[in-house]
Every structure is written in C-alpha cells, then in structure tokens.
N, C-alpha and C. Protein backbone atom coordinates (compact mmCIF):
# COMPACT_ATOMS: atom_id res chain seq x y z
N UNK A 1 0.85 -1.17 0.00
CA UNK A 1 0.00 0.00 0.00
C UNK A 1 0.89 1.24 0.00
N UNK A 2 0.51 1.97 -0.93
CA UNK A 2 1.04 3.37 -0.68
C UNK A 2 0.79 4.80 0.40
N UNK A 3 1.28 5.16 0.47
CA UNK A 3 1.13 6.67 1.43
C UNK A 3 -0.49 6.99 1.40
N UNK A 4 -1.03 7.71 0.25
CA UNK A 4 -2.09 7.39 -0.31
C UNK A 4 -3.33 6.80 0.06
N UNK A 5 -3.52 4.92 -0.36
CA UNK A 5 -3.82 4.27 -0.27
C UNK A 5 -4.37 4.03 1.59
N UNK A 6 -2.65 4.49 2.62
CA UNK A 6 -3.35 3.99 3.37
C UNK A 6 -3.81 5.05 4.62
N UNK A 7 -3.58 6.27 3.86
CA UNK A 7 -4.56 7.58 4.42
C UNK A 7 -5.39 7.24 4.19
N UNK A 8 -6.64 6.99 2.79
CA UNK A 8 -8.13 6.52 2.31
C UNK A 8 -8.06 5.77 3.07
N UNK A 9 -7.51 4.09 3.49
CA UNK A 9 -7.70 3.38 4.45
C UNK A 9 -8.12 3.92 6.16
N UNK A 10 -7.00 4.48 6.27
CA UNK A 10 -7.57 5.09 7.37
C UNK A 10 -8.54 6.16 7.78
N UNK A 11 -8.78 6.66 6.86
CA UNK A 11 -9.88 7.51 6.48
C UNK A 11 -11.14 7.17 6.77
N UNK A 12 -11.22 6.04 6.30
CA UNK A 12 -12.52 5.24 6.07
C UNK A 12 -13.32 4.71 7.07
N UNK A 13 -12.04 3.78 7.45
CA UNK A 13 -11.90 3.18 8.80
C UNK A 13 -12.54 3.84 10.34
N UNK A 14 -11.92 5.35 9.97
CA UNK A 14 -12.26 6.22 11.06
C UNK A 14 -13.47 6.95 11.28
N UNK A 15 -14.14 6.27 9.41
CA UNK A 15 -15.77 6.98 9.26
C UNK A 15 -16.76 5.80 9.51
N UNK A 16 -15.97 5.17 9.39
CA UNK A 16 -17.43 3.94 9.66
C UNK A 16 -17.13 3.04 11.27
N UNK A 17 -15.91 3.23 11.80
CA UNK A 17 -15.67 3.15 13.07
C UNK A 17 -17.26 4.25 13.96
N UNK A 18 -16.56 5.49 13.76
CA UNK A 18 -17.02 6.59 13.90
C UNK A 18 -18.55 6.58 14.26
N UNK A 19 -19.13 6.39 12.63
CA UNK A 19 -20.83 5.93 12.52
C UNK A 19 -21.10 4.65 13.35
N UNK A 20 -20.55 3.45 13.80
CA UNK A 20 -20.80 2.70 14.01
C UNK A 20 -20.82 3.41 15.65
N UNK A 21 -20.10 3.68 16.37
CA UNK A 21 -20.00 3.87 17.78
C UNK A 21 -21.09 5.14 18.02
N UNK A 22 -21.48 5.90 16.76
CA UNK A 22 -22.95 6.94 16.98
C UNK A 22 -24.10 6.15 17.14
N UNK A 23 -24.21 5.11 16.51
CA UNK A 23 -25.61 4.45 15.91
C UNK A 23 -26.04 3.69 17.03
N UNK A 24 -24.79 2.31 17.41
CA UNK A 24 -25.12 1.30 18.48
C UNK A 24 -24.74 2.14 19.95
N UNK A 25 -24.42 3.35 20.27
CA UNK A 25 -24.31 3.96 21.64
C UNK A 25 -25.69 4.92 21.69
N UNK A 26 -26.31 4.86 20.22
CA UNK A 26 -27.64 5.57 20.37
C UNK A 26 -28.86 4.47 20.97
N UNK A 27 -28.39 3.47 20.29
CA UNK A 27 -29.74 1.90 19.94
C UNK A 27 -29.39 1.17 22.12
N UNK A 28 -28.85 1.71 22.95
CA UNK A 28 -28.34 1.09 23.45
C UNK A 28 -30.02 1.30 24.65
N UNK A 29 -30.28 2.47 25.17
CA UNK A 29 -31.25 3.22 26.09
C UNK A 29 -32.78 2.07 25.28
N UNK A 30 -32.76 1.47 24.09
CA UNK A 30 -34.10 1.11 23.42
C UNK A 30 -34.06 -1.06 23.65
N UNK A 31 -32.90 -0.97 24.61
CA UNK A 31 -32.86 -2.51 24.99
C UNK A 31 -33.37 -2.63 26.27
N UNK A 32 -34.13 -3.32 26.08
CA UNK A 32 -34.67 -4.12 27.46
C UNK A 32 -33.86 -5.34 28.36
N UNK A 33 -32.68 -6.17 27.76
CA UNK A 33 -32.54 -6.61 28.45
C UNK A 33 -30.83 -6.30 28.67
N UNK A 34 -30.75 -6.49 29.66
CA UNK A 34 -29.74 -5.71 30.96
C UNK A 34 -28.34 -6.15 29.95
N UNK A 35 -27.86 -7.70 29.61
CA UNK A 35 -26.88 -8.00 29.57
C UNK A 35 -26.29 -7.75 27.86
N UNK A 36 -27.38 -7.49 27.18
CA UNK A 36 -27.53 -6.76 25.78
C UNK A 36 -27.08 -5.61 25.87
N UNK A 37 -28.06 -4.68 26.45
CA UNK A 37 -27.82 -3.35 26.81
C UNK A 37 -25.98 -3.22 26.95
N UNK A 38 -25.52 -3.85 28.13
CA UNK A 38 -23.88 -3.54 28.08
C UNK A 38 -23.26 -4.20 27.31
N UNK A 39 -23.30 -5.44 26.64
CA UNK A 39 -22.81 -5.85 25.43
C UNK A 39 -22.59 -4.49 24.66
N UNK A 40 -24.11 -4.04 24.20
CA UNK A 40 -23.92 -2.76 23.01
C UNK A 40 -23.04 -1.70 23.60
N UNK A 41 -22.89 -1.18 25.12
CA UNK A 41 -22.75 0.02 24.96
C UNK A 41 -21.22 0.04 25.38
N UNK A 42 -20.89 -1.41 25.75
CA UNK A 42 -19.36 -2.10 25.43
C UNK A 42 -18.72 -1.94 24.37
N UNK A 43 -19.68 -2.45 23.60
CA UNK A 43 -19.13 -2.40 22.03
C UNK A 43 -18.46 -0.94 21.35
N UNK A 44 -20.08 -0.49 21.50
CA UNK A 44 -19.80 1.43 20.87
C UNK A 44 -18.87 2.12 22.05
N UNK A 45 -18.11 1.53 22.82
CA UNK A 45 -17.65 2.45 23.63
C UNK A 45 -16.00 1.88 23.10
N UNK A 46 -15.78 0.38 22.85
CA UNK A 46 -14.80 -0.16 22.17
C UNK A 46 -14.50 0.38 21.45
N UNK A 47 -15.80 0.75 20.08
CA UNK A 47 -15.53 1.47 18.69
C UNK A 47 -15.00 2.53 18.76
N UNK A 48 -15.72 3.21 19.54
CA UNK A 48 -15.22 4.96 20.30
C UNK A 48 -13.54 4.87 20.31
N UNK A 49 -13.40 4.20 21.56
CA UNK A 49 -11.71 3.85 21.11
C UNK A 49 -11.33 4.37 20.01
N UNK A 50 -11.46 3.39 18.96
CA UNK A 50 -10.85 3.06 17.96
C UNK A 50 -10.56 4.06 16.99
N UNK A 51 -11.68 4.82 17.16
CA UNK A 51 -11.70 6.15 16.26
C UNK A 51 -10.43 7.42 16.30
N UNK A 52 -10.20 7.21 17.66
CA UNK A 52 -8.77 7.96 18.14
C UNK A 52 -8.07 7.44 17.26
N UNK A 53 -7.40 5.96 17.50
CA UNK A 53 -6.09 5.41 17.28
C UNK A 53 -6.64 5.86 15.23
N UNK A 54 -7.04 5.31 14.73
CA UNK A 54 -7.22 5.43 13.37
C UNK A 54 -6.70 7.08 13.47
N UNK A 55 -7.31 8.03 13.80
CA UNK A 55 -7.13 9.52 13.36
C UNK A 55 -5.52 9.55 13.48
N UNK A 56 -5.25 8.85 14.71
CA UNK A 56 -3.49 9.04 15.20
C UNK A 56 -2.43 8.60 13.94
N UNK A 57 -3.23 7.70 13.51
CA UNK A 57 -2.32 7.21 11.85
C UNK A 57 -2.58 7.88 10.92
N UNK A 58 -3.51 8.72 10.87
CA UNK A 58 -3.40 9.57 9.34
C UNK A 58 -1.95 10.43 9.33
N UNK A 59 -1.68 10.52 7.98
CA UNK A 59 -0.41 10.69 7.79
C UNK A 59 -0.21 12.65 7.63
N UNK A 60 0.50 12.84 8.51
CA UNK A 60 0.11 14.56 8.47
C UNK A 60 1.13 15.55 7.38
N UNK A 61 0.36 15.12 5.77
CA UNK A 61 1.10 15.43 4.52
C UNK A 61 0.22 16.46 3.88
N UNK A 62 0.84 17.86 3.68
CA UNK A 62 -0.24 18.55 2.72
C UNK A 62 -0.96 18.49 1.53
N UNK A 63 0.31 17.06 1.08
CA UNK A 63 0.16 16.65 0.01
C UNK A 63 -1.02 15.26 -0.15
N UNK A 64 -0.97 14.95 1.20
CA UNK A 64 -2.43 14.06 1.11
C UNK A 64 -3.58 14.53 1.77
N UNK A 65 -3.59 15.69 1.56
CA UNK A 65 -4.89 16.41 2.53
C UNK A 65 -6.20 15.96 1.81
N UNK A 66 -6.46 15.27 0.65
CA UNK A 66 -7.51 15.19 0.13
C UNK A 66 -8.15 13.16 0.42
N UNK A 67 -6.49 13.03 1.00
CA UNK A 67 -6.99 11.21 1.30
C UNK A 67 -7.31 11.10 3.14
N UNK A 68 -6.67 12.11 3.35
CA UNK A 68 -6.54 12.38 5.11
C UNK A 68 -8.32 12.84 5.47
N UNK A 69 -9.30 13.29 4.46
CA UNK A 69 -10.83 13.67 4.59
C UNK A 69 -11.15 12.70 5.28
N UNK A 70 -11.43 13.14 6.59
CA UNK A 70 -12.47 11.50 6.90
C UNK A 70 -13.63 11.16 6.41
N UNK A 71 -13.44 10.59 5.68
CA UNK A 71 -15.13 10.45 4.74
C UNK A 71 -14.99 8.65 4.59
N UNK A 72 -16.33 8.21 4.11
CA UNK A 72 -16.77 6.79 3.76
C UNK A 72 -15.70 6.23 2.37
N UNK A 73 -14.99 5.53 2.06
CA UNK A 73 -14.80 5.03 1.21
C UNK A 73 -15.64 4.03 0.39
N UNK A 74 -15.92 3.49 -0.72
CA UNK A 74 -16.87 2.51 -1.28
C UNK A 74 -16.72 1.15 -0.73
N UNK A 75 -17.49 0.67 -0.15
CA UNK A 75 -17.82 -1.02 0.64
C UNK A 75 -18.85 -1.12 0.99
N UNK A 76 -19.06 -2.94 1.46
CA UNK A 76 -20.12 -2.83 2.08
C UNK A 76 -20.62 -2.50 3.06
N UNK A 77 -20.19 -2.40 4.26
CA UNK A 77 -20.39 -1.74 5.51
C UNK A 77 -20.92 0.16 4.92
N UNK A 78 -20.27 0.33 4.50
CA UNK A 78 -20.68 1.66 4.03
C UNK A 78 -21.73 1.68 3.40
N UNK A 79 -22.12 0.82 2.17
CA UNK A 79 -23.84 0.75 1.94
C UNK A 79 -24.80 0.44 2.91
N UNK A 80 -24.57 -0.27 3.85
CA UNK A 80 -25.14 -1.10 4.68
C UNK A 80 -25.58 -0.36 5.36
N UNK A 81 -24.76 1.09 5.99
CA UNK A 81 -24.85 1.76 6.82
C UNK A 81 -25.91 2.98 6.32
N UNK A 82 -25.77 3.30 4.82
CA UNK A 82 -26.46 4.11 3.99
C UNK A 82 -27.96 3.72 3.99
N UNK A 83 -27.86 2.37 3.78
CA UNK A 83 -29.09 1.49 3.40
C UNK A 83 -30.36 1.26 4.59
N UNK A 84 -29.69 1.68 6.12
CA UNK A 84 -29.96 1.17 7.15
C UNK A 84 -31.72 1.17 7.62
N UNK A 85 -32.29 0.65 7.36
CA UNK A 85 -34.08 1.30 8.15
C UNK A 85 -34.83 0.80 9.24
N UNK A 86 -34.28 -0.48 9.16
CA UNK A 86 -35.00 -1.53 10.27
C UNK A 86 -34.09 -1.55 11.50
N UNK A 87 -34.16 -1.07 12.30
CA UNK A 87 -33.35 -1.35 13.59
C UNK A 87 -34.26 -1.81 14.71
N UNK A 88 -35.22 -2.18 14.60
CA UNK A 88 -36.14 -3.30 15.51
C UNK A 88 -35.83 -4.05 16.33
N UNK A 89 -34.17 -4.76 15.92
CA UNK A 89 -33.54 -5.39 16.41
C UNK A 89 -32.53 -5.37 16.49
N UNK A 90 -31.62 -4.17 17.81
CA UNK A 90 -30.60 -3.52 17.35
C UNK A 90 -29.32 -4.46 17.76
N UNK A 91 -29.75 -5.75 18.45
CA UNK A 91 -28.59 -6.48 18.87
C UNK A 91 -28.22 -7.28 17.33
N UNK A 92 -29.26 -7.85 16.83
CA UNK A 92 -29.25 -8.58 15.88
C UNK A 92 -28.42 -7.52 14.45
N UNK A 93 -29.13 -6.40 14.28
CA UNK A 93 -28.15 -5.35 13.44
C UNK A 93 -27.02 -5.55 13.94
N UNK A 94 -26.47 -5.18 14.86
CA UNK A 94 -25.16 -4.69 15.38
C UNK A 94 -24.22 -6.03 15.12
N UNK A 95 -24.78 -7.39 15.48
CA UNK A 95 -24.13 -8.56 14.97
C UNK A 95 -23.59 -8.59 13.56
N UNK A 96 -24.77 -7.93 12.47
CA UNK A 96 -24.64 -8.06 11.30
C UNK A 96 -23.78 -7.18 10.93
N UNK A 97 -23.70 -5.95 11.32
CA UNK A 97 -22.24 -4.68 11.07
C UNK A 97 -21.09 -5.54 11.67
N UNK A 98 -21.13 -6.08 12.84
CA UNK A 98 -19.87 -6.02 13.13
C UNK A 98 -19.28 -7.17 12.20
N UNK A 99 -20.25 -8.41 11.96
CA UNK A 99 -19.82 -9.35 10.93
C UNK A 99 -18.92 -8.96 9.82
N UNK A 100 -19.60 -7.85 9.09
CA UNK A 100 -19.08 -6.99 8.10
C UNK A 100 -17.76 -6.16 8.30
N UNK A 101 -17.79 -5.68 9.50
CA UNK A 101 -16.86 -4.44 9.90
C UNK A 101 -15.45 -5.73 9.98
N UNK A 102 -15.43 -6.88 10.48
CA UNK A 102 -14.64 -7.84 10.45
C UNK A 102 -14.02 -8.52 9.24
N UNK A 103 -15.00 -8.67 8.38
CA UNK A 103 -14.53 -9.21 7.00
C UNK A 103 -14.14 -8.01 6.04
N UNK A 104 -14.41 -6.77 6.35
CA UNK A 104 -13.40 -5.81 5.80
C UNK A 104 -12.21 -5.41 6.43
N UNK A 105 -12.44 -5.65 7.63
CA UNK A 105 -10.68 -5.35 8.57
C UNK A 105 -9.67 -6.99 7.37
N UNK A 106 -10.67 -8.39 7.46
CA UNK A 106 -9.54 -8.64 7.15
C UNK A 106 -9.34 -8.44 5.19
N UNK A 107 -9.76 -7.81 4.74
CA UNK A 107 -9.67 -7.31 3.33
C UNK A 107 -8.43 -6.67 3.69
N UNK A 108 -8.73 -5.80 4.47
CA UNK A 108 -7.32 -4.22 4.76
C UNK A 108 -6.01 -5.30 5.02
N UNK A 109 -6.42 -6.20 6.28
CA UNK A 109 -4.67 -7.25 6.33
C UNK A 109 -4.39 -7.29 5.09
N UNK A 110 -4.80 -7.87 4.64
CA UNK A 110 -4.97 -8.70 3.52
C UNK A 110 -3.62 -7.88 2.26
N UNK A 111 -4.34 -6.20 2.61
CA UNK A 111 -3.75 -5.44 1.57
C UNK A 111 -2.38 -4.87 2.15
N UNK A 112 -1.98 -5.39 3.78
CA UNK A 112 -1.08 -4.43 4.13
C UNK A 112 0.06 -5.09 4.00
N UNK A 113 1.20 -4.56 3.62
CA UNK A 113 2.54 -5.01 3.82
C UNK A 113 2.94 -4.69 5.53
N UNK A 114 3.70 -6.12 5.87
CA UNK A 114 3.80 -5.22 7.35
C UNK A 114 5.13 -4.67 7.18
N UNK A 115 6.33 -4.24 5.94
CA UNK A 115 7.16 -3.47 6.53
C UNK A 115 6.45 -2.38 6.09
N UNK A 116 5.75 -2.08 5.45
CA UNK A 116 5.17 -0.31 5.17
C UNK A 116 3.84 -0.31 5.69
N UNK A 117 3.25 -0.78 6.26
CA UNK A 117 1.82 -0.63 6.99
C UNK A 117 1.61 -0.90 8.18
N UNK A 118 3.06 -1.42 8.69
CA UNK A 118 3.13 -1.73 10.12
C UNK A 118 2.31 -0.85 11.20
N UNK A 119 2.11 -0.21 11.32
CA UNK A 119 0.99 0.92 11.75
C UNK A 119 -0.38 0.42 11.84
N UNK A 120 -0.86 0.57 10.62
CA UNK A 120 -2.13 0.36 10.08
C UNK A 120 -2.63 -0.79 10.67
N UNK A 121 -1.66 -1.97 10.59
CA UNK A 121 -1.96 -3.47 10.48
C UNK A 121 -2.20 -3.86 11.71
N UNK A 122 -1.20 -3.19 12.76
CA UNK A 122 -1.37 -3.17 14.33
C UNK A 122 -2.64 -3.06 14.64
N UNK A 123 -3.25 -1.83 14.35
CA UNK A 123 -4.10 -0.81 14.62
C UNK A 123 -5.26 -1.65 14.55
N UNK A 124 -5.54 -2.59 13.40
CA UNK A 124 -6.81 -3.28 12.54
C UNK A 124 -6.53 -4.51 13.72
N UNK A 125 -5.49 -4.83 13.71
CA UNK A 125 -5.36 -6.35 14.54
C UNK A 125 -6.43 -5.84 15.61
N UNK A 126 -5.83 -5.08 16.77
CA UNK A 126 -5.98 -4.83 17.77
C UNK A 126 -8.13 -4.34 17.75
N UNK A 127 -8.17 -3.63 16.58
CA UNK A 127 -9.85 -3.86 16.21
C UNK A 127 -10.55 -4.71 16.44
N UNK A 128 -9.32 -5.72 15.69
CA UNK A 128 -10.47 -7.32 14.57
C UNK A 128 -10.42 -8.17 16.58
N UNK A 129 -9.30 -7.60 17.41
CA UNK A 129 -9.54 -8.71 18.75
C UNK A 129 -10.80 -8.20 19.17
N UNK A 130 -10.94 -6.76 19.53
CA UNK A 130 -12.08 -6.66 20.34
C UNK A 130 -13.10 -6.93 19.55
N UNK A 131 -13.43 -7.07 17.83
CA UNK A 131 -14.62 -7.39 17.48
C UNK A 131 -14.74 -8.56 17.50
N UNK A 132 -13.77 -9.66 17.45
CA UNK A 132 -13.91 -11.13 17.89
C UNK A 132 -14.41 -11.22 19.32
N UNK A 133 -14.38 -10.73 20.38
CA UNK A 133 -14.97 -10.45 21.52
C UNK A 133 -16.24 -10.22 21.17
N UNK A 134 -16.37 -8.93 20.85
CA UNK A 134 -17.97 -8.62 20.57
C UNK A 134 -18.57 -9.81 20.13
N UNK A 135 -18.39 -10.38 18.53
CA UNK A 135 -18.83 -11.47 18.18
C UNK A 135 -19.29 -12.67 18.72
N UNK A 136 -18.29 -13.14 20.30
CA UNK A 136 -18.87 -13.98 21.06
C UNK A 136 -19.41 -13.61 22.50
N UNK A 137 -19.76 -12.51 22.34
CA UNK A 137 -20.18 -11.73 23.68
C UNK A 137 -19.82 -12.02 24.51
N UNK A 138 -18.44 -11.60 24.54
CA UNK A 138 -17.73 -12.00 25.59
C UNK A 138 -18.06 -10.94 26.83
N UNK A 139 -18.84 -9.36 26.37
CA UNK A 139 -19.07 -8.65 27.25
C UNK A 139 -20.49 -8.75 28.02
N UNK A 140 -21.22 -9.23 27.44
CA UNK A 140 -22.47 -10.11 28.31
C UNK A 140 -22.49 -10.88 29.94
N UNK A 141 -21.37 -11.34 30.09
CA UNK A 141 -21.11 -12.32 31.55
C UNK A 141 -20.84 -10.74 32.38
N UNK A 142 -20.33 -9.50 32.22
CA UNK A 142 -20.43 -8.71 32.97
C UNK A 142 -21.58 -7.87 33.16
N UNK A 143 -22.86 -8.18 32.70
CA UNK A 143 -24.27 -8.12 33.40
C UNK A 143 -24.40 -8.96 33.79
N UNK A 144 -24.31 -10.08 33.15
CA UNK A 144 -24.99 -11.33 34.51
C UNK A 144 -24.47 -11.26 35.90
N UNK A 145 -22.94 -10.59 36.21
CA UNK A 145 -22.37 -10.54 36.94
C UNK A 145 -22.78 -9.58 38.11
N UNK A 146 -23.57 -8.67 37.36
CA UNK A 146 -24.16 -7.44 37.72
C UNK A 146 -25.44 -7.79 38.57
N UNK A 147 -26.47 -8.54 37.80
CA UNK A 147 -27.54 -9.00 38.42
C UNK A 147 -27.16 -9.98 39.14
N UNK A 148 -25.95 -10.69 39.69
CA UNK A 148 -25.65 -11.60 40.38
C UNK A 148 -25.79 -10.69 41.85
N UNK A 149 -24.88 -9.81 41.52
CA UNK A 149 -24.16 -9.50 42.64
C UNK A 149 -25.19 -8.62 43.38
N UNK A 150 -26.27 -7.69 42.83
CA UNK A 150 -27.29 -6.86 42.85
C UNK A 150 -27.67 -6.64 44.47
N UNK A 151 -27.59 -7.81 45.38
CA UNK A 151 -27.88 -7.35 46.22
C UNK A 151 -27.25 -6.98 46.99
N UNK A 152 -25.53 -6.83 46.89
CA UNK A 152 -24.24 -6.00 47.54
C UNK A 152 -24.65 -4.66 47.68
N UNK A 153 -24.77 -4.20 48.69
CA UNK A 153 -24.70 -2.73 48.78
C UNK A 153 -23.48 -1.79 48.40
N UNK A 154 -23.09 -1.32 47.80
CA UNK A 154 -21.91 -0.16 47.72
C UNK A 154 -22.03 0.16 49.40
N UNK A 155 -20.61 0.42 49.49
CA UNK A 155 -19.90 0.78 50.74
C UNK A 155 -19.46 2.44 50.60
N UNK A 156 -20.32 3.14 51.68
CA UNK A 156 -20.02 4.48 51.43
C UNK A 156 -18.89 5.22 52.46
C-alpha cells in the first residue's frame, strides 16, 4: 500500500468506526434486556476507542490532505450503513455490522505489507480482537455478573 492508499484506508476506517460507535451507543437506552444493553454500549464504547487510534495514523502530509478527509470510502459496511431502516432489532443489526466491519478489517490485512503498513496493520489487529470479543459476547457475563451481585450494597 502506498502513502495514499493507506490515508483513504484510514480515512474510512475512522468513518465507519465513527458511525458505528454513533448508531449502536444511540440503539443502546431502546434494549430491554440488561446483559444486551452492556454488550452494546461495550461495544460502541470499544468502537469509540478506535476512532482515536485510526485519526493518530493519518499521515500529516499537505500533500495528502484530500486522502486524510475522513469520509466513507466505497464497501459494504458503508452501503449497509447508507441502506440502514430496520433497527427493531438492534442487537441482531449490530451482529450483522460487526460481521461486516470484520470481513473488511480482514480485506485491509490482507492489503497491508507489514514493513510499510506496520501501523495500520497493528491498529486493525488490535480492532479485529475486540470485534472477535464482541462477536462472542464476551461482554455479556459482565451483566450477569451485575444482576448476580445486585444485592451488595456499595460501601459508602
């Protein structure tokens, strides 16, 4: 990948990161059940993250000021996100983005050299772990943990 190439990459990355941590930290207040609820607002708070580290890699060139735009690049997650109407079922959506948001992180490996993208490639790894988490809700057992414990009083 070139200079270029992986400004638009990160560009992209940092717009649909971005949208994704607006949408599922919005859908989060419209769940009823407890261990969902922090799954999602785990997740969009994960994504949130992420949006930093991506901006931290854009490459600060005057000469790429037009790939450095954080804007959508063409994919599917990006139609998907365009396309969006039914959120009825925002755990079940959010499964289906992140499915997506995963099989385009590994498109990007895919494209990175790690002596010239070493950056980038880190950056996506360290993504694709916490969305493999998300994927098996791994953040779910910390509500159950919650309603376990429920009848501990905080110590003032």
């Amino acid at each position: 990948m070139n200079a270029a190439d992986n400004a638009r990459v990160c560009s992209s990355l940092q717009w649909v990161i971005g949208r994704l941590f607006e949408l599922l930290g919005g859908w989060v207040e419209r769940i009823d059940d407890p261990a969902d609820a922090v799954w999602l607002a785990a997740l969009s708070r994960h994504l949130g993250s992420h949006v930093a580290v991506f901006a931290e890699l854009m490459p600060d060139a005057v000469l790429l000021a037009n790939e450095c735009a954080v804007a959508p690049a063409g994919s599917a997650l990006v139609d998907a996100l365009g396309e969006l109407t039914d959120t009825s079922d925002p755990v079940g959506v959010a499964t289906a983005l992140i499915g997506q948001l995963t099989r385009e992180c590994n498109e990007v490996l895919n494209d990175c050299v790690s002596h010239a993208d070493g950056s980038l490639q880190r950056a996506v790894e360290f993504l694709m772990i916490g969305l493999a988490s998300a994927e098996t809700n791994v953040f779910k057992p910390v509500a159950k943990a919650a309603e376990t414990f429920r009848m501990v009083a905080p110590v003032v």
